[in-house]
PDB file of N, CA and C in Angstrom:
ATOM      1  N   UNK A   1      43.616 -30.357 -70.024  1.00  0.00           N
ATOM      2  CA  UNK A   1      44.752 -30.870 -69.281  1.00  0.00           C
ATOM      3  C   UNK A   1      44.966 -30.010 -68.035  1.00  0.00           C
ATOM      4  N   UNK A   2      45.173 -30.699 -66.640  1.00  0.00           N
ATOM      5  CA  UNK A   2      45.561 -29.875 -65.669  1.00  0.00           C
ATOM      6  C   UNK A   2      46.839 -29.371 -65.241  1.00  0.00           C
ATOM      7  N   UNK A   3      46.751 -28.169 -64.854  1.00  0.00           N
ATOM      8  CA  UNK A   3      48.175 -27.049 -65.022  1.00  0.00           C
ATOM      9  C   UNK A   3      48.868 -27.989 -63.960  1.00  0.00           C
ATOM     10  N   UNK A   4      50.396 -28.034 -64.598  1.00  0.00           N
ATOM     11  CA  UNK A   4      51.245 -28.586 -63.685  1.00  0.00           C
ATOM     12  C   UNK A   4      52.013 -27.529 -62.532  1.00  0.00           C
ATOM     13  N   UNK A   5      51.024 -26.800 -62.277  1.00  0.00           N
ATOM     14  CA  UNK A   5      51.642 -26.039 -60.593  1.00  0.00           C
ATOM     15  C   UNK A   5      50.153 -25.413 -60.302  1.00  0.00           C
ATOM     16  N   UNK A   6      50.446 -25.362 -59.428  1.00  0.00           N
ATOM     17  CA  UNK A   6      49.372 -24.547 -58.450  1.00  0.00           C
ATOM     18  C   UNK A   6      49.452 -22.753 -58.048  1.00  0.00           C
ATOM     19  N   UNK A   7      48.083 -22.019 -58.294  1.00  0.00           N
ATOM     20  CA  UNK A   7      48.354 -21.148 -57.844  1.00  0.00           C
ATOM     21  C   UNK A   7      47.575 -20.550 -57.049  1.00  0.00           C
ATOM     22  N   UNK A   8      48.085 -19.415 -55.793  1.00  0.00           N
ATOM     23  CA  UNK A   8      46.806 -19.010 -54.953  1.00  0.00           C
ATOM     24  C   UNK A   8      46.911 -17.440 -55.332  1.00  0.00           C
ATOM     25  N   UNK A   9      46.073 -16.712 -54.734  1.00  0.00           N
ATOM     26  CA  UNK A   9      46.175 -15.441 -54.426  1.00  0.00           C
ATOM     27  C   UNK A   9      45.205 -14.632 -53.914  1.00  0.00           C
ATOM     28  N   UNK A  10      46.225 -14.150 -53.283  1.00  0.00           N
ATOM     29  CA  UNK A  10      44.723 -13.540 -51.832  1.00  0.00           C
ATOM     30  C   UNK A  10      45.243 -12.308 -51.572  1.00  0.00           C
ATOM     31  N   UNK A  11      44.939 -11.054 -52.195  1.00  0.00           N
ATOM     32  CA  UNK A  11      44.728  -9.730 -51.872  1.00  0.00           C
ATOM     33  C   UNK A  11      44.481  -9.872 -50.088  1.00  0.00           C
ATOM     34  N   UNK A  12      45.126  -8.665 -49.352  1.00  0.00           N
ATOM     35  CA  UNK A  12      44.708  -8.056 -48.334  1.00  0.00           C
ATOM     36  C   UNK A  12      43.772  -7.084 -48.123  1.00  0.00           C
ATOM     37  N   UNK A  13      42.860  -7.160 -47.221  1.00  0.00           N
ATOM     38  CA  UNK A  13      41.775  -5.715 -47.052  1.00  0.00           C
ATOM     39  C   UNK A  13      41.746  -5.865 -45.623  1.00  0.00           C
ATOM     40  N   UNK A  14      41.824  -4.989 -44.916  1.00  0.00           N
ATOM     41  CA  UNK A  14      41.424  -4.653 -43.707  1.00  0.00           C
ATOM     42  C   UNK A  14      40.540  -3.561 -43.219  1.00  0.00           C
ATOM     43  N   UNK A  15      39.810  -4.041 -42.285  1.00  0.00           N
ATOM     44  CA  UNK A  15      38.294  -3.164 -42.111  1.00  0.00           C
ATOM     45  C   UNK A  15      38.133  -3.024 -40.602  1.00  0.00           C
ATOM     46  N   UNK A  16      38.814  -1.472 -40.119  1.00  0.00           N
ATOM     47  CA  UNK A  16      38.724  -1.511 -39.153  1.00  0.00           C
ATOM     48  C   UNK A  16      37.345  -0.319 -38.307  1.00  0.00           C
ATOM     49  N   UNK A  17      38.141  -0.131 -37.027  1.00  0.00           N
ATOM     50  CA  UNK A  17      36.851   0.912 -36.701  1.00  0.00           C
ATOM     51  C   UNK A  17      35.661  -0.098 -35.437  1.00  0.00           C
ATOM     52  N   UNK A  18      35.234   1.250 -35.119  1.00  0.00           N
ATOM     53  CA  UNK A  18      33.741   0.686 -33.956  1.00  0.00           C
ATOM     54  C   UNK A  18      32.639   0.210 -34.786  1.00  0.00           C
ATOM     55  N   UNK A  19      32.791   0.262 -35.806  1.00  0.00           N
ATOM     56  CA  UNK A  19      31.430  -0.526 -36.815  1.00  0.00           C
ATOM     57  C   UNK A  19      32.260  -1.558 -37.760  1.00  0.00           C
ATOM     58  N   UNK A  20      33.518  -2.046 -37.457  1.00  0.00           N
ATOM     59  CA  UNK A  20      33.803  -2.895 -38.175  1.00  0.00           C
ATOM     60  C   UNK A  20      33.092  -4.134 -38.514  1.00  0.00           C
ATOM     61  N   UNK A  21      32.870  -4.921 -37.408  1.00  0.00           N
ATOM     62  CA  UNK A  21      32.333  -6.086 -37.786  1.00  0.00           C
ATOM     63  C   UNK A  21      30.894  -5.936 -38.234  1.00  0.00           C
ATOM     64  N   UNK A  22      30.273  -4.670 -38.216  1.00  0.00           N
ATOM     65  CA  UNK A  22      28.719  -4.526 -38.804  1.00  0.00           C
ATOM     66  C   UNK A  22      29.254  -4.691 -40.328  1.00  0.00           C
ATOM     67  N   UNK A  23      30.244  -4.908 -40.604  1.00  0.00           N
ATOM     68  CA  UNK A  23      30.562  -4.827 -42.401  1.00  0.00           C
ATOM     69  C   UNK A  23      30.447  -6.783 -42.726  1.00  0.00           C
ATOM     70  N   UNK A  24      30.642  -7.281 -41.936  1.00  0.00           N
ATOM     71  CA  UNK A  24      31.067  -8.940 -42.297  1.00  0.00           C
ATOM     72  C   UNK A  24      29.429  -9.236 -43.080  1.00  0.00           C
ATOM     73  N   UNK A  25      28.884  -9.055 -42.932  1.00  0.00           N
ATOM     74  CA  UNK A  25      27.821  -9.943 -44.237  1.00  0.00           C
ATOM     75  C   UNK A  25      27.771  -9.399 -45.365  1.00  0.00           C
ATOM     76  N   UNK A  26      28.640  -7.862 -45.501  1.00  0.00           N
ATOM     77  CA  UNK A  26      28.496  -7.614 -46.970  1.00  0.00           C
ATOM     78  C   UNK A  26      29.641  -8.009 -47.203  1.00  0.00           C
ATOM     79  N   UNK A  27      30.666  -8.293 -46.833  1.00  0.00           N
ATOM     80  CA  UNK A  27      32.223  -8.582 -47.140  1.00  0.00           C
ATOM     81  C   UNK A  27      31.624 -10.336 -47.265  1.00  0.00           C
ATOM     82  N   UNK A  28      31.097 -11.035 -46.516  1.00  0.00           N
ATOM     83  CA  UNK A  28      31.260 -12.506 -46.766  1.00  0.00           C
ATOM     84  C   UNK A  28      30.237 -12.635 -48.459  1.00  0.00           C
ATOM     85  N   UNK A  29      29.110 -11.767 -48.348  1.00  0.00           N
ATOM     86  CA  UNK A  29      28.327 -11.535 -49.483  1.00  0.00           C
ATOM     87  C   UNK A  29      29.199 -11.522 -50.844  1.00  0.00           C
ATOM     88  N   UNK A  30      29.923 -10.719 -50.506  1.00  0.00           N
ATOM     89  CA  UNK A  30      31.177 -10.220 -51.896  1.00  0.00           C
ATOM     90  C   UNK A  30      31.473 -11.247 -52.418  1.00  0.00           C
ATOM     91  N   UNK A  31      32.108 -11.878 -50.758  1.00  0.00           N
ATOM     92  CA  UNK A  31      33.369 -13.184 -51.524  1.00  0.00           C
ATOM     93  C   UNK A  31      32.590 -14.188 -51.704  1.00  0.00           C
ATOM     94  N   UNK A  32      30.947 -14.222 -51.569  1.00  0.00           N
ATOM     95  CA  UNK A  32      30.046 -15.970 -51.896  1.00  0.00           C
ATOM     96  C   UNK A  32      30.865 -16.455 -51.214  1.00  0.00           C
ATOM     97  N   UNK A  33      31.317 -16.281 -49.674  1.00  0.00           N
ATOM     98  CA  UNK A  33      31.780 -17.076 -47.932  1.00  0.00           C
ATOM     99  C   UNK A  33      30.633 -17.275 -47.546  1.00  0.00           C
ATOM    100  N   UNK A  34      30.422 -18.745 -47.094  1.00  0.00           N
ATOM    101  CA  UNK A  34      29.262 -18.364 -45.711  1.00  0.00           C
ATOM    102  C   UNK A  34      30.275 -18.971 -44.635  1.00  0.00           C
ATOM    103  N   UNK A  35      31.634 -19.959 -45.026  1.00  0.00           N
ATOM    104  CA  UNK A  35      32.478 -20.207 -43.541  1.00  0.00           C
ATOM    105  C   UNK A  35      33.888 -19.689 -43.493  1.00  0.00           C
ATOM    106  N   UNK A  36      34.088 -19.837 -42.164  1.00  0.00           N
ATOM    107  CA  UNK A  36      35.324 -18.687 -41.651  1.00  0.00           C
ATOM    108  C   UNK A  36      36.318 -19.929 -41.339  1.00  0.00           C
ATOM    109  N   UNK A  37      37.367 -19.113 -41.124  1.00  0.00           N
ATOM    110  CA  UNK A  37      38.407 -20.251 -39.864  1.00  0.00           C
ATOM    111  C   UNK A  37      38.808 -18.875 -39.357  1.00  0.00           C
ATOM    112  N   UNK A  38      38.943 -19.080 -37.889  1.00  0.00           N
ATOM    113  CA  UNK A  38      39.516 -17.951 -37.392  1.00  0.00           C
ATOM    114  C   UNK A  38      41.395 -18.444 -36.826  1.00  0.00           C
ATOM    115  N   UNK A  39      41.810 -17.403 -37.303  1.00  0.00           N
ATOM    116  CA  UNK A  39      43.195 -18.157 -36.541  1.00  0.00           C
ATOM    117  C   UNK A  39      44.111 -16.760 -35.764  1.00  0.00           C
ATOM    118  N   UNK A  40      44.510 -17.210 -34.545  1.00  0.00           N
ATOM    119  CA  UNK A  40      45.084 -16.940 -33.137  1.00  0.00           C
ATOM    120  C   UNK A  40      45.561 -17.370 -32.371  1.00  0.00           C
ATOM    121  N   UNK A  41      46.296 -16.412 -31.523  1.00  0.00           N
ATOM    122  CA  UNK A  41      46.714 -17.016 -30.486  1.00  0.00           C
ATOM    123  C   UNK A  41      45.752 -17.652 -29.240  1.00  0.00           C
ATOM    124  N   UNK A  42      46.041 -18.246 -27.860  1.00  0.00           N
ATOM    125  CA  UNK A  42      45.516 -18.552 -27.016  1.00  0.00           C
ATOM    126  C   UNK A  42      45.139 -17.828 -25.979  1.00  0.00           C
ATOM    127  N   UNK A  43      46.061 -16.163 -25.879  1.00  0.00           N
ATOM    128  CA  UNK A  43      45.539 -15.187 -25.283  1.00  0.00           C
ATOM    129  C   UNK A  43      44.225 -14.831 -25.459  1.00  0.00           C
ATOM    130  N   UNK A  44      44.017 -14.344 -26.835  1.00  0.00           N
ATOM    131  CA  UNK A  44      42.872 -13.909 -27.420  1.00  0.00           C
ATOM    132  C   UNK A  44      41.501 -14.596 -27.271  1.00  0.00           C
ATOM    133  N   UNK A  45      41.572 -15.726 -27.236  1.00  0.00           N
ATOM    134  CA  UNK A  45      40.782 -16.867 -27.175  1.00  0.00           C
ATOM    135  C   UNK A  45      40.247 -16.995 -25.776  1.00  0.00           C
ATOM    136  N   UNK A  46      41.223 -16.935 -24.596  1.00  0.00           N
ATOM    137  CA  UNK A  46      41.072 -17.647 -23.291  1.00  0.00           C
ATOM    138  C   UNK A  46      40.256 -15.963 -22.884  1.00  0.00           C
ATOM    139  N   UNK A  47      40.973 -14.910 -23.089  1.00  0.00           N
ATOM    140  CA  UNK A  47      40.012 -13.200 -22.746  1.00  0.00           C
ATOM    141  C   UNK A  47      38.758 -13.316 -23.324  1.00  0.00           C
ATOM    142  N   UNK A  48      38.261 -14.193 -24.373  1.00  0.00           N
ATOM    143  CA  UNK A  48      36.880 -14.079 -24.539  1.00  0.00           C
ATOM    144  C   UNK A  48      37.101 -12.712 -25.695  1.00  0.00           C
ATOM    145  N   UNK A  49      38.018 -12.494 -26.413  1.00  0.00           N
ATOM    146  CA  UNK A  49      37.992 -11.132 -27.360  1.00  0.00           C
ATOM    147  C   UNK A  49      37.868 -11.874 -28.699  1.00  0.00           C
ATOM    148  N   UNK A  50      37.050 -12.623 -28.683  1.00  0.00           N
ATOM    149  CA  UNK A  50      36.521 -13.546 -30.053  1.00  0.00           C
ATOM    150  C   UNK A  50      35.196 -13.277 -30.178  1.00  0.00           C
ATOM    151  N   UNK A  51      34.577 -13.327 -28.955  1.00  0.00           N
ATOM    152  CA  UNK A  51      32.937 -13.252 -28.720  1.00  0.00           C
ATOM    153  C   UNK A  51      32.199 -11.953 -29.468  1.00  0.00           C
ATOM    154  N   UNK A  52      33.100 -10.991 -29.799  1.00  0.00           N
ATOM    155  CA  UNK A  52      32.144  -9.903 -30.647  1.00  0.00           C
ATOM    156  C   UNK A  52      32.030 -10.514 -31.797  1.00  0.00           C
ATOM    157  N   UNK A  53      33.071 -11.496 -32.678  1.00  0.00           N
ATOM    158  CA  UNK A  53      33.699 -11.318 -33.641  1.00  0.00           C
ATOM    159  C   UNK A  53      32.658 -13.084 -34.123  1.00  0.00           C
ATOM    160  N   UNK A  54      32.715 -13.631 -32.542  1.00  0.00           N
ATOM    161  CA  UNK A  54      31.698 -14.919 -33.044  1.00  0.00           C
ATOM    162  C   UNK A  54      30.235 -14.289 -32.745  1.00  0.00           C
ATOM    163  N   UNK A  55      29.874 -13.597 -32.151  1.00  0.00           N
ATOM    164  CA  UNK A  55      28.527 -13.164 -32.125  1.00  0.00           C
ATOM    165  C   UNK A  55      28.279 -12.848 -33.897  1.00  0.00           C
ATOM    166  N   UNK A  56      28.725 -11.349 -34.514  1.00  0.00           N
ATOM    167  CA  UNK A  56      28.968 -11.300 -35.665  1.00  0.00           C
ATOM    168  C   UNK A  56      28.558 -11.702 -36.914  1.00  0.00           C
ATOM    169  N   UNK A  57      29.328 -13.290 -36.738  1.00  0.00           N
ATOM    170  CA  UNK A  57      28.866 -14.110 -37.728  1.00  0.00           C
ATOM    171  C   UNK A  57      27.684 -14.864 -37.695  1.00  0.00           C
ATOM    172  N   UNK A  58      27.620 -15.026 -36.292  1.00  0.00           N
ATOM    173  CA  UNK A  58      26.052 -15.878 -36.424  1.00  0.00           C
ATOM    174  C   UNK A  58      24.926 -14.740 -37.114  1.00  0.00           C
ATOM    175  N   UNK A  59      25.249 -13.901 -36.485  1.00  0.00           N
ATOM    176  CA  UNK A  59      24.248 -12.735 -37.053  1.00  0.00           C
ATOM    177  C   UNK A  59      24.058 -12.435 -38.486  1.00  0.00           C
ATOM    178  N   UNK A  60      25.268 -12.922 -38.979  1.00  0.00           N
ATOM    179  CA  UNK A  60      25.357 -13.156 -40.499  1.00  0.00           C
ATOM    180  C   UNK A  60      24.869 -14.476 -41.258  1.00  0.00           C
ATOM    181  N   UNK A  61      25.095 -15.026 -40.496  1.00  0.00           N
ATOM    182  CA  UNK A  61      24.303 -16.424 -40.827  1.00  0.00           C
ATOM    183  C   UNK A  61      25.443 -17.295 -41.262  1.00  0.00           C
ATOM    184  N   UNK A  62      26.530 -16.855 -40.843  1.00  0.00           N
ATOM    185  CA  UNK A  62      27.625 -16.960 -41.252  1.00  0.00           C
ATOM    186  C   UNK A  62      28.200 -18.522 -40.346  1.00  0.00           C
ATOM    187  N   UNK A  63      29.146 -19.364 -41.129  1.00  0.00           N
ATOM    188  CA  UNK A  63      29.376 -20.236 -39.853  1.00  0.00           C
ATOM    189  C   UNK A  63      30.882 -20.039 -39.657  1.00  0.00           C
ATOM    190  N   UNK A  64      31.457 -19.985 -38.570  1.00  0.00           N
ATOM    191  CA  UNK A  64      33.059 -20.687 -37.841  1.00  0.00           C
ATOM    192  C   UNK A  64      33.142 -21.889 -37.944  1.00  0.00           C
ATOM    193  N   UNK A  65      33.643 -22.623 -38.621  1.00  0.00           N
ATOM    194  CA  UNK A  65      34.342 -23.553 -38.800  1.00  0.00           C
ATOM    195  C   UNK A  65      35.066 -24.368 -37.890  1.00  0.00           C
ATOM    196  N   UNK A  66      36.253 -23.478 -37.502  1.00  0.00           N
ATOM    197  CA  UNK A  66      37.773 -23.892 -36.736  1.00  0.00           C
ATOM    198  C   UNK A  66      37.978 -22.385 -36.277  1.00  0.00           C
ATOM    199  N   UNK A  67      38.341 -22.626 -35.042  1.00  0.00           N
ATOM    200  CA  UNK A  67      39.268 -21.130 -34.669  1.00  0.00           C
ATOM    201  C   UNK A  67      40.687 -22.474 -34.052  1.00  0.00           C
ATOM    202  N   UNK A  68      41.663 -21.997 -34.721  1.00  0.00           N
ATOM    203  CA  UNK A  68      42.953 -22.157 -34.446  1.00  0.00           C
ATOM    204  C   UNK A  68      43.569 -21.320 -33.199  1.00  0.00           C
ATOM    205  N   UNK A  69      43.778 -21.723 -32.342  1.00  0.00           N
ATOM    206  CA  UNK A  69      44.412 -21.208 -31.229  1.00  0.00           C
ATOM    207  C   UNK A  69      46.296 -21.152 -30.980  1.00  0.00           C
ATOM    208  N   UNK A  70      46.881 -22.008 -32.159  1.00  0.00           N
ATOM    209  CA  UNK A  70      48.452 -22.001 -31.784  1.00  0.00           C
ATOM    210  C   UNK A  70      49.442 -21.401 -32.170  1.00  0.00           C
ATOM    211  N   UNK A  71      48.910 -20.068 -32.433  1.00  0.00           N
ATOM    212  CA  UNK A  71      49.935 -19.021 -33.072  1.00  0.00           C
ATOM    213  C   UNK A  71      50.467 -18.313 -32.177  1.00  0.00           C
ATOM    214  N   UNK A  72      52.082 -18.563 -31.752  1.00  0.00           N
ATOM    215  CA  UNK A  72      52.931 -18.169 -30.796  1.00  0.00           C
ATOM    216  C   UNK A  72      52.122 -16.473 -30.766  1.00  0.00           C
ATOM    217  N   UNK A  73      52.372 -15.854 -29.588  1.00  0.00           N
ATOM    218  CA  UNK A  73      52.063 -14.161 -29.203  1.00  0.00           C
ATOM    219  C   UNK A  73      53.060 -13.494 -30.170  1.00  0.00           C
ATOM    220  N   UNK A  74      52.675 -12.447 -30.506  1.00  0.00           N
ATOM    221  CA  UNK A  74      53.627 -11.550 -31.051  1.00  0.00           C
ATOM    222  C   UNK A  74      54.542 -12.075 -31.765  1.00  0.00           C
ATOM    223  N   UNK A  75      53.925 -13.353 -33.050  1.00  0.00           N
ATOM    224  CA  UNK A  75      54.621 -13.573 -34.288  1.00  0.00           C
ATOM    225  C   UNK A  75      55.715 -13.142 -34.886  1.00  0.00           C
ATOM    226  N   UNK A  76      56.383 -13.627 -35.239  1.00  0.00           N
ATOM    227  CA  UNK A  76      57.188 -12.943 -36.581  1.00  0.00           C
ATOM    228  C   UNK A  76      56.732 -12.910 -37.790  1.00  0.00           C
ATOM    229  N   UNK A  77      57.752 -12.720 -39.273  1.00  0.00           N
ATOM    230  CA  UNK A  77      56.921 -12.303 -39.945  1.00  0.00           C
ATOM    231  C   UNK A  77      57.062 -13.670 -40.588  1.00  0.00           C
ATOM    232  N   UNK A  78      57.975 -14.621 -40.313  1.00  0.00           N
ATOM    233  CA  UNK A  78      58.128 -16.139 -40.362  1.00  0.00           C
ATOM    234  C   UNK A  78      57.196 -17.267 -40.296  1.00  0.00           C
ATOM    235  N   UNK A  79      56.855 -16.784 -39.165  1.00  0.00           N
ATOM    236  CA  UNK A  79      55.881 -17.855 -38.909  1.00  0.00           C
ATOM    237  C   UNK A  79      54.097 -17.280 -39.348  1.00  0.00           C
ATOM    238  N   UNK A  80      54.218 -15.938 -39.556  1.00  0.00           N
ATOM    239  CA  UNK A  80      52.825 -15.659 -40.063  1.00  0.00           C
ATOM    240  C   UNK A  80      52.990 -15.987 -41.519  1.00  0.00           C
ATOM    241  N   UNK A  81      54.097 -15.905 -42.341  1.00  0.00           N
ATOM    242  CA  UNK A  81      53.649 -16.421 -43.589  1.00  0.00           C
ATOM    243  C   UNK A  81      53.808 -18.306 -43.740  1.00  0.00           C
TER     244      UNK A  81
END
């Protein structure tokens, strides 16, 4: 019989640093990911400060999906959850 509610849960990890993104194929490896969604604002997007982050994944073999562009600048904590 299927559970009458739904549940999610998604731990946080953050991986930062000048060798960060050399970590994304063992992190997508972990989670059995091969696709992303990236989500942001339109600043980020229009500066081209995606391009390390989409280079990256191809290199991973990894695919982008969707990058979402309509997340107001400098969020609250409202609208990020």
């Amino acid at each position: 019989m299927a559970k009458p509610y739904y549940e999610f849960f998604c731990p946080v990890k953050v991986i930062a640093g000048n060798a960060a993104l050399e970590h994304i194929p063992f992190e997508l490896a972990t989670l059995g990911a091969k696709r992303a969604l990236i989500i942001t604002d339109k600043g980020v997007h229009a500066n081209g400060l995606l391009t390390p982050i989409e280079t990256a994944f191809a290199e991973a073999d990894a695919e982008i999906v969707a990058t979402f562009t309509d997340v107001p600048p400098d969020s609250s904590l409202t609208t990020v959850r």
